[in-house]
Protein backbone atom coordinates (compact mmCIF):
# COMPACT_ATOMS: atom_id res chain seq x y z
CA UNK A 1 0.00 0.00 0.00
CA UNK A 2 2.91 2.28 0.86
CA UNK A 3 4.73 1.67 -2.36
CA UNK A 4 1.28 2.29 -4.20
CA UNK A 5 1.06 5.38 -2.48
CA UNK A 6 4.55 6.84 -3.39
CA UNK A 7 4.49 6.02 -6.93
CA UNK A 8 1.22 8.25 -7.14
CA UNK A 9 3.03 10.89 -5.61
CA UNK A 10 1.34 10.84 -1.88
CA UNK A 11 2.44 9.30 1.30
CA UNK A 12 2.19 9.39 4.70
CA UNK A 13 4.22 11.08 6.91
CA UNK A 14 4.22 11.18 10.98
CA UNK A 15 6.33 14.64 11.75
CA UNK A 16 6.10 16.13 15.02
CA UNK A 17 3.24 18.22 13.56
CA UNK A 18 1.28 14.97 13.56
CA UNK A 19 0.65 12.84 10.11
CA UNK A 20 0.01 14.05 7.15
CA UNK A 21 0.10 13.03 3.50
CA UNK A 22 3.13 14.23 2.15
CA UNK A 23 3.13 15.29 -1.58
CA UNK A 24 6.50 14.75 -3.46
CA UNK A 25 6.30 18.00 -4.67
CA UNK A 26 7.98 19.09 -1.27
CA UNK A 27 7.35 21.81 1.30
CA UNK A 28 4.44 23.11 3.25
CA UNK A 29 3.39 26.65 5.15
CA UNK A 30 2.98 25.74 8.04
CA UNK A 31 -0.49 27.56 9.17
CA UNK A 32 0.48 27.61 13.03
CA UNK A 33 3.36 29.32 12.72
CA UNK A 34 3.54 30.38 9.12
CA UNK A 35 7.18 29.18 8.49
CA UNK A 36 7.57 25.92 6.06
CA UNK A 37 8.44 22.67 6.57
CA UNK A 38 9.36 19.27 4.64
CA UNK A 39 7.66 17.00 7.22
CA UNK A 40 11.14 15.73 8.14
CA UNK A 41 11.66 14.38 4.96
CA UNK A 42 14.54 17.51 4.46
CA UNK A 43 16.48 20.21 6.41
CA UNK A 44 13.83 23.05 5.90
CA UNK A 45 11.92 22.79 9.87
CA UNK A 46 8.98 25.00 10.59
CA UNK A 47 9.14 27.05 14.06
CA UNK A 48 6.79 24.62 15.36
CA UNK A 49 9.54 21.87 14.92
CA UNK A 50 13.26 21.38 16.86
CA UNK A 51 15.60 23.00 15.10
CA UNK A 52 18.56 20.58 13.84
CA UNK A 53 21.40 22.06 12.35
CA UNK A 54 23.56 20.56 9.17
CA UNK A 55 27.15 20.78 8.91
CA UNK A 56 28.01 22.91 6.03
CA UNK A 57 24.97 24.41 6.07
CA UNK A 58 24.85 28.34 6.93
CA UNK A 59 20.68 28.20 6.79
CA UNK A 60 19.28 24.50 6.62
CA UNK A 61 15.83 25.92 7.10
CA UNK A 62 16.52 28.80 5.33
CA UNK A 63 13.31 28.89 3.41
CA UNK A 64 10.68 30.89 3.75
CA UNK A 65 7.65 32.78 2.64
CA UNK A 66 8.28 36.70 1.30
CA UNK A 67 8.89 39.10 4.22
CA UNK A 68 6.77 41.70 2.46
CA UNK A 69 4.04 40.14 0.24
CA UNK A 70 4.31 36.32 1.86
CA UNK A 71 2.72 34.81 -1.49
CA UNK A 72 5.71 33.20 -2.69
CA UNK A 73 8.94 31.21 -0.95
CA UNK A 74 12.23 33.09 -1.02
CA UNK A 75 15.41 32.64 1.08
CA UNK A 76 17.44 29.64 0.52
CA UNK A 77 20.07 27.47 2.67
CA UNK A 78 23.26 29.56 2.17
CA UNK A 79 23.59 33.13 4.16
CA UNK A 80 23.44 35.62 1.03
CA UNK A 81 19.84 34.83 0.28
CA UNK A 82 17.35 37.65 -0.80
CA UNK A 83 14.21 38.00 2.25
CA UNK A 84 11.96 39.32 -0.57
CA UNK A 85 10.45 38.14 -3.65
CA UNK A 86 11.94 39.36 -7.34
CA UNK A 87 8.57 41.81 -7.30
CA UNK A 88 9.19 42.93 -3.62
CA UNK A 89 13.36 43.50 -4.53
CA UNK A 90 12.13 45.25 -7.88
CA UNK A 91 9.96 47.82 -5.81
CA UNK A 92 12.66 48.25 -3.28
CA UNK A 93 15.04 49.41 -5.99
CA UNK A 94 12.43 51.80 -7.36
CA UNK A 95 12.23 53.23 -3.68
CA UNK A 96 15.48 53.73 -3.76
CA UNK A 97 16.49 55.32 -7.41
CA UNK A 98 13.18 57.61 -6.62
CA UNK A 99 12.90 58.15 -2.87
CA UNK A 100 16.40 57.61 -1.39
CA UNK A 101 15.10 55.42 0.87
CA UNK A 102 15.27 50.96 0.71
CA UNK A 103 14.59 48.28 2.92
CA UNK A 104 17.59 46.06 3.85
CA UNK A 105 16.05 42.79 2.77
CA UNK A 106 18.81 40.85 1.92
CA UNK A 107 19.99 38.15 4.67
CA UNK A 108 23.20 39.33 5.25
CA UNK A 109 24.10 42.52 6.11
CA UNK A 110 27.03 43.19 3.47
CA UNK A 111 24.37 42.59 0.30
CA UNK A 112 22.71 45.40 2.24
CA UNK A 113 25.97 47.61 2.31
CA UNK A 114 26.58 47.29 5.96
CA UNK A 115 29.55 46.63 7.07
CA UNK A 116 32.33 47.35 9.87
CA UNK A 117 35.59 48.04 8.46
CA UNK A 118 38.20 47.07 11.20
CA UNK A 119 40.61 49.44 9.78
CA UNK A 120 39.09 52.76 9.71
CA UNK A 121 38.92 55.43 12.20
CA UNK A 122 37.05 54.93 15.52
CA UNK A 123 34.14 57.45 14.77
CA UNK A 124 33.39 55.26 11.47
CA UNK A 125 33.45 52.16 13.41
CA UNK A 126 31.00 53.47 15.66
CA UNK A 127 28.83 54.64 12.81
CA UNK A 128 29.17 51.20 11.06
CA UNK A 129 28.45 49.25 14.75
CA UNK A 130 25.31 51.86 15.13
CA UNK A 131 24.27 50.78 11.52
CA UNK A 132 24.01 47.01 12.47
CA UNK A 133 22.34 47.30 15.30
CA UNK A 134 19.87 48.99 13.53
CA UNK A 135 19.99 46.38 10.77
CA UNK A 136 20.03 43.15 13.54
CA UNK A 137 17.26 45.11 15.00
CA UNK A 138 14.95 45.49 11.21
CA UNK A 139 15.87 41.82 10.84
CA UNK A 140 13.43 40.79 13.33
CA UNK A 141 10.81 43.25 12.55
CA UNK A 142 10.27 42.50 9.17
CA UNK A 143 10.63 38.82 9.83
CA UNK A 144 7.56 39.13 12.38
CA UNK A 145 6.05 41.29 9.50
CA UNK A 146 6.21 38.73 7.01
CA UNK A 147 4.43 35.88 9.11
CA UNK A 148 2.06 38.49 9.84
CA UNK A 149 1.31 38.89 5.86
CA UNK A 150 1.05 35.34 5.85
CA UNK A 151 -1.37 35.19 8.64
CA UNK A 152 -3.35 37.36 6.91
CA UNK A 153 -3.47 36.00 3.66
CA UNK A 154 -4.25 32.30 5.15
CA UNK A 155 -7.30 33.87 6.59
CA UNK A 156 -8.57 35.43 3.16
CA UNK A 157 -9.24 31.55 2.06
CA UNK A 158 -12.04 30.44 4.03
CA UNK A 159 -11.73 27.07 2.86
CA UNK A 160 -8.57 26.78 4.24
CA UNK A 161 -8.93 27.45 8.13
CA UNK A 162 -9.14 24.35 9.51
CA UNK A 163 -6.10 22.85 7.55
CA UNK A 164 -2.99 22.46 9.49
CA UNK A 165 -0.65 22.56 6.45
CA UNK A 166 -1.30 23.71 2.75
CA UNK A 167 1.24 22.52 0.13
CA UNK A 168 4.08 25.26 -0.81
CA UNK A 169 2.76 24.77 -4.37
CA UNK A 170 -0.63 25.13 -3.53
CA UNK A 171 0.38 28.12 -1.48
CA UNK A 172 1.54 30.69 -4.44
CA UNK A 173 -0.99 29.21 -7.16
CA UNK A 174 -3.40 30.44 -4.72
CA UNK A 175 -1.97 34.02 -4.46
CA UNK A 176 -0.03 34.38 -7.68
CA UNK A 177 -0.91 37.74 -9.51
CA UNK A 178 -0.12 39.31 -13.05
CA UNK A 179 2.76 41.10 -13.22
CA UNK A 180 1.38 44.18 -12.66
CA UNK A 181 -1.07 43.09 -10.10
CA UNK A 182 2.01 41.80 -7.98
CA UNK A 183 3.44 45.28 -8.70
CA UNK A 184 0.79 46.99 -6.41
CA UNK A 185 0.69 44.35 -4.01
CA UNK A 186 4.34 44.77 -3.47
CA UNK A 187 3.58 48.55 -3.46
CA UNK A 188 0.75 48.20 -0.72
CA UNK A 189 2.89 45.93 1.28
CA UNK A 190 5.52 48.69 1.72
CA UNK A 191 3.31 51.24 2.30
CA UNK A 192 1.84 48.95 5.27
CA UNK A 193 5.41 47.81 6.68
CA UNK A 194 6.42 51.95 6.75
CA UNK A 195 3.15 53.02 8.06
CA UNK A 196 2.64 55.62 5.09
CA UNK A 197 -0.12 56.77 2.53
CA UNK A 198 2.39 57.93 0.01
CA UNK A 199 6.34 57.40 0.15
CA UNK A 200 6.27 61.24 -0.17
CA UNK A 201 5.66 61.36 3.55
CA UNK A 202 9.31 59.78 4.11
CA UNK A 203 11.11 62.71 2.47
CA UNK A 204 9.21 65.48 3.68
């Protein structure tokens, strides 16, 4: 029966999230804690599971839903891994070739330009140290922002609420959007994470 199972593609899986049938296609969101998992059948652990760590591996549950938009996974196992999707990133540039102002959404701090050069005076050391704080500190925020978009976004399918998982691939057919569409989501999901009506107000 097992072997009947796999071949279709499904299986059964007891995780410490319970059992499920796992799909071959891979991951899950997780809809208790809105991180993804592989059911223990790979690295990538949800919150909700022990963490076990990989040698070799700078992230082995490095994968995750958008920090901004949460409709598609992003992030990866290795530590320079974009936070944001490509239509989350693409609006972040535009912010910044219009506005001045960006979002530091890549996983480490050098793809966001911060660094602390151990050579240079002691003033720009303390400017650099003050700078990654700041960026240690947005790290967190905008991680608790993105399972907060997911949150919300699990609760706009009704069919969905009393599912414990929903397949990764079910996940961003469900939310996928035109290109344009996921233009002005990604512009709406800014606006919401600075708390602004028009990215006017941040230059003002």
């Amino acid at each position: 029966m097992k072997d009947t199972a796999r071949s279709s593609g499904f299986f059964y899986v007891n995780s410490q999230l319970g059992w499920f049938v796992m799909s071959s296609q891979g991951m899950f969101v997780c809809t208790t804690c809105f991180s993804l998992t592989s059911l223990g059948l790979g690295m990538q652990r949800c919150k909700c599971e022990e963490y076990k760590a990989y040698a070799g591996i700078d992230c082995p549950s490095g994968y995750h839903l958008c920090y901004m938009c949460a409709a598609t996974v992003v992030g990866g196992t290795g530590r320079y891994a974009w936070n944001a999707c490509e239509s989350c990133l693409k609006f972040n540039r535009y912010l910044g070739h219009t506005y001045g102002i960006t979002l530091p959404l890549g996983r480490h701090s050098i793809m966001n330009s911060i660094s602390v050069p151990l050579t240079a005076s002691t003033e720009v050391q303390e400017k650099a140290i003050s700078e990654m704080l700041r960026f240690i500190d947005f790290a967190g925020s905008i991680s608790d922002w993105g399972l907060s978009q997911a949150r919300t976004l699990f609760e706009s399918a009704h069919t969905w609420a009393k599912k414990g998982i929903i397949p990764l691939a079910k996940w961003e057919a469900k939310f996928h959007l035109s290109k344009v569409k996921a233009t002005s989501r990604s512009e709406q999901a800014f606006k919401d994470y600075l708390r602004v009506d028009a990215f006017e107000e941040l230059v003002s």
